[in-house]
N, C-alpha and C. Protein backbone atom coordinates (compact mmCIF):
# COMPACT_ATOMS: atom_id res chain seq x y z
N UNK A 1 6.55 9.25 24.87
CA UNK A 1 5.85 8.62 23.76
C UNK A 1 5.52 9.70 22.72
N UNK A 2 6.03 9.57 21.08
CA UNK A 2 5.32 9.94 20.71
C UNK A 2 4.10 10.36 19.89
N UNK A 3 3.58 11.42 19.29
CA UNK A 3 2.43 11.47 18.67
C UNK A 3 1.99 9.98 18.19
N UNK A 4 3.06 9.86 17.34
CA UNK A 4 2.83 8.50 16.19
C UNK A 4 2.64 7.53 17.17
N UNK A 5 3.49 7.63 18.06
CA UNK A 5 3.26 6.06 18.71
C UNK A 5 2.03 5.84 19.77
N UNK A 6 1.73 7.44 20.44
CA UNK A 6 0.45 6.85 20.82
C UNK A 6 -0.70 7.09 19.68
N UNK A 7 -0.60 7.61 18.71
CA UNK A 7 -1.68 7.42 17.62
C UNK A 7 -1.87 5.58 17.90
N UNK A 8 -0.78 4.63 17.45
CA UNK A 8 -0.67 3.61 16.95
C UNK A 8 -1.54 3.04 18.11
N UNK A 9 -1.18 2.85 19.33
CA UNK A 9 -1.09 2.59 20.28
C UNK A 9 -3.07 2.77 20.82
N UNK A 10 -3.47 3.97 20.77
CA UNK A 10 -4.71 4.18 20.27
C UNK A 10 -5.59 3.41 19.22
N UNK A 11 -5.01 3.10 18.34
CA UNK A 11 -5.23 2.63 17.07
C UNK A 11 -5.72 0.98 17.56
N UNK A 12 -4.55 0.60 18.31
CA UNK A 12 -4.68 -1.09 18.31
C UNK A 12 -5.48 -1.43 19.32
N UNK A 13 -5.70 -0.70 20.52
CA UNK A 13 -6.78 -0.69 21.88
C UNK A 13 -7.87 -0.03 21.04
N UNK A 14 -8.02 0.02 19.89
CA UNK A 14 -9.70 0.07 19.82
C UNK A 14 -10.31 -0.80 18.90
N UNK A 15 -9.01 -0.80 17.90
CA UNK A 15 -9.10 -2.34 16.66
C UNK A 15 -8.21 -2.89 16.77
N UNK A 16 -7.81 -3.99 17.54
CA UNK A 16 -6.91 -4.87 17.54
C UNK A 16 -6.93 -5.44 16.40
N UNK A 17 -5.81 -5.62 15.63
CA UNK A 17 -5.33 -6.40 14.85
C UNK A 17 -5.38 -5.22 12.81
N UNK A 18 -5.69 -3.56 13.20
CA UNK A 18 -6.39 -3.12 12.45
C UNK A 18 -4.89 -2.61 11.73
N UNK A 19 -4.20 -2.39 12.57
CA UNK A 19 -2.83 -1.84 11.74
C UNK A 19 -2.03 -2.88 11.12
N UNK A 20 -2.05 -4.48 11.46
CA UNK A 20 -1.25 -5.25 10.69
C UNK A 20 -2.32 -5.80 9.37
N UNK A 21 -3.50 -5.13 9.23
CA UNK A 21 -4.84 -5.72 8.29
C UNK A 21 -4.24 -4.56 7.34
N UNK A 22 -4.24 -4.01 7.39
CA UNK A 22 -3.63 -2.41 6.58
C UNK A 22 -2.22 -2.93 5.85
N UNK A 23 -1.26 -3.50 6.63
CA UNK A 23 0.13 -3.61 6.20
C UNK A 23 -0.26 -4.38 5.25
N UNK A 24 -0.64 -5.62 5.67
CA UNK A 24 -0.98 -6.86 5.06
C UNK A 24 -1.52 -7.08 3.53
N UNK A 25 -3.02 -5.79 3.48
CA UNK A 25 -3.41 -5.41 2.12
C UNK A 25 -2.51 -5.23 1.83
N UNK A 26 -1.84 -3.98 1.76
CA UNK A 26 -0.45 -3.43 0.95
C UNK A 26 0.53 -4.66 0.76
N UNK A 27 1.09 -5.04 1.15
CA UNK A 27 1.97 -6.31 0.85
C UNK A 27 1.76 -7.05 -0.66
N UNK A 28 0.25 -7.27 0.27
CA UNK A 28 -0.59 -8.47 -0.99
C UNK A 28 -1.13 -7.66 -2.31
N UNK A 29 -1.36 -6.38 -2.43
CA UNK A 29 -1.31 -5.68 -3.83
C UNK A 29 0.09 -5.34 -4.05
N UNK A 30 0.39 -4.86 -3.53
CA UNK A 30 2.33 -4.61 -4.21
C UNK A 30 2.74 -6.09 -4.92
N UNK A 31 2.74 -7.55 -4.05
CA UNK A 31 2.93 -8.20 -4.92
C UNK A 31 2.34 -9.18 -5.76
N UNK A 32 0.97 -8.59 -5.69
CA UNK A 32 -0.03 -8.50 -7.10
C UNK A 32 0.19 -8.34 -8.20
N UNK A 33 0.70 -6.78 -8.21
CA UNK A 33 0.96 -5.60 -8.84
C UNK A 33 2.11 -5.91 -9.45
N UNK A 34 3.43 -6.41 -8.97
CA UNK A 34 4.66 -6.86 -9.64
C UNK A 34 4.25 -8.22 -10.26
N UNK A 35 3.93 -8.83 -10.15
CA UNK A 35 3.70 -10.17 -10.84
C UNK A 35 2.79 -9.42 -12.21
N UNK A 36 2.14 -8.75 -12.13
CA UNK A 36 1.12 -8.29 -13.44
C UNK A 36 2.10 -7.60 -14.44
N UNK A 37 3.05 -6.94 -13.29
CA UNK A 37 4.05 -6.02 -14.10
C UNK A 37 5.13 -6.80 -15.10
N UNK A 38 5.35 -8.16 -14.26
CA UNK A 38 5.89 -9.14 -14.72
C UNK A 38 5.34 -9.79 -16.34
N UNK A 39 3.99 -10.00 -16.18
CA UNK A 39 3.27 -10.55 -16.87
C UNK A 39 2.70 -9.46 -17.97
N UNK A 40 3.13 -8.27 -17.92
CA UNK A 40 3.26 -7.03 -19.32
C UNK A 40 2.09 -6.58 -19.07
N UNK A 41 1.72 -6.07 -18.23
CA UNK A 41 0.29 -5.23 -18.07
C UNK A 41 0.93 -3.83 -18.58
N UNK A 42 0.10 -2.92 -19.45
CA UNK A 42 0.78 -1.55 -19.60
C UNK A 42 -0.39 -0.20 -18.86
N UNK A 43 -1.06 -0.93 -18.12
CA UNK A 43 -1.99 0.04 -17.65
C UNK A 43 -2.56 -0.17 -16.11
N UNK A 44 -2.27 0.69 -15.36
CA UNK A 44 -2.63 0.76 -13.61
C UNK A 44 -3.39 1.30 -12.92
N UNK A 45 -4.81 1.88 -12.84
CA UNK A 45 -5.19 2.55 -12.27
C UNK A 45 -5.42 2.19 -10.87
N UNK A 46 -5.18 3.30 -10.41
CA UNK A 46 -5.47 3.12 -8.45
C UNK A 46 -6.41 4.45 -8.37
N UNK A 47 -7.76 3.90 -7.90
CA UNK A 47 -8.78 4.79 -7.37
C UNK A 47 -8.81 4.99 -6.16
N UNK A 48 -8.91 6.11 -5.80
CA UNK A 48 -9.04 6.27 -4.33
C UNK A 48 -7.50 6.87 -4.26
N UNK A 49 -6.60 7.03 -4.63
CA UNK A 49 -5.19 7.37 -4.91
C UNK A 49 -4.95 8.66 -3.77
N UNK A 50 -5.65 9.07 -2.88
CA UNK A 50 -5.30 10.49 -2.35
C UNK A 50 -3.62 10.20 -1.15
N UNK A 51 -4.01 8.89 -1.02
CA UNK A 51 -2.60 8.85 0.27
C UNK A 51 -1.81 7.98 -0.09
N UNK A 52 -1.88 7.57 -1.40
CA UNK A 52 -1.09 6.17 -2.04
C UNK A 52 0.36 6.37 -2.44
N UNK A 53 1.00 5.96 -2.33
CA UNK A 53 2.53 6.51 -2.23
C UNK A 53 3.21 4.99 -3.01
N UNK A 54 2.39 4.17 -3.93
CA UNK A 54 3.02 2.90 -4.29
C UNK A 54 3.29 3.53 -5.58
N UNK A 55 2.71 4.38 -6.86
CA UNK A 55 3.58 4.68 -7.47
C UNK A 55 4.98 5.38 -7.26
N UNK A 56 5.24 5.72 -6.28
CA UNK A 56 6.22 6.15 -5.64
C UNK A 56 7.33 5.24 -5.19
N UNK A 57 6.86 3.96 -4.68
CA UNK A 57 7.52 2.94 -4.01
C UNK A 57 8.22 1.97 -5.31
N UNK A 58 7.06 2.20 -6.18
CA UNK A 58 7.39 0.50 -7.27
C UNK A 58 7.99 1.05 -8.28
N UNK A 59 9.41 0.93 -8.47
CA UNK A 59 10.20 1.64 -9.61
C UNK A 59 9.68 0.93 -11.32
N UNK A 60 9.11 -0.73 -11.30
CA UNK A 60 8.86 -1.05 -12.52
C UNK A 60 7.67 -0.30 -12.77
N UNK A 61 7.08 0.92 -11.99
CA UNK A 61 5.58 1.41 -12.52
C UNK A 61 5.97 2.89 -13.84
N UNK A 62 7.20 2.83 -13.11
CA UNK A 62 7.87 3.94 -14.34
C UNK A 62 7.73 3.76 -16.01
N UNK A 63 7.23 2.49 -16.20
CA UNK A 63 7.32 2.37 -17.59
C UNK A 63 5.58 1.96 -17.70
N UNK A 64 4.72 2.26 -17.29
CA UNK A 64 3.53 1.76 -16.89
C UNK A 64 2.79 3.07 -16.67
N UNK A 65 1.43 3.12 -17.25
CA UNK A 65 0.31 4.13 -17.78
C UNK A 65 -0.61 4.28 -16.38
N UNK A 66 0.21 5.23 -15.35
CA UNK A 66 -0.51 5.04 -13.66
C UNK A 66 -1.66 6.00 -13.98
């Protein structure tokens, strides 16, 4: 087993259900976030930004004031 997987594994025997609550946010702002992008938003801020890797992920943020 490793690291990662008993991290995870750790993770769910103490909060069940805490790693698919995590995915789940992300999902539901990513496609927040494209629908706004859709709808001509020219400005994004993400606070809290230290481990956020969605300007990274969402190629329409390239034209967008992160």
């Amino acid at each position: 087993m490793t690291q990662w997987n008993l991290f995870c594994w750790y993770i769910e025997n103490k909060g069940p259900g805490f790693r698919g609550g995590i995915v789940a946010r992300t999902c539901y702002i990513d496609d927040l976030l494209q629908k706004c992008i859709e709808d001509g938003i020219t400005q994004f801020v993400i606070l809290g930004a230290g481990c956020d890797s969605r300007a990274y992920r969402i190629d329409s943020l390239k034209n967008i004031n992160v």
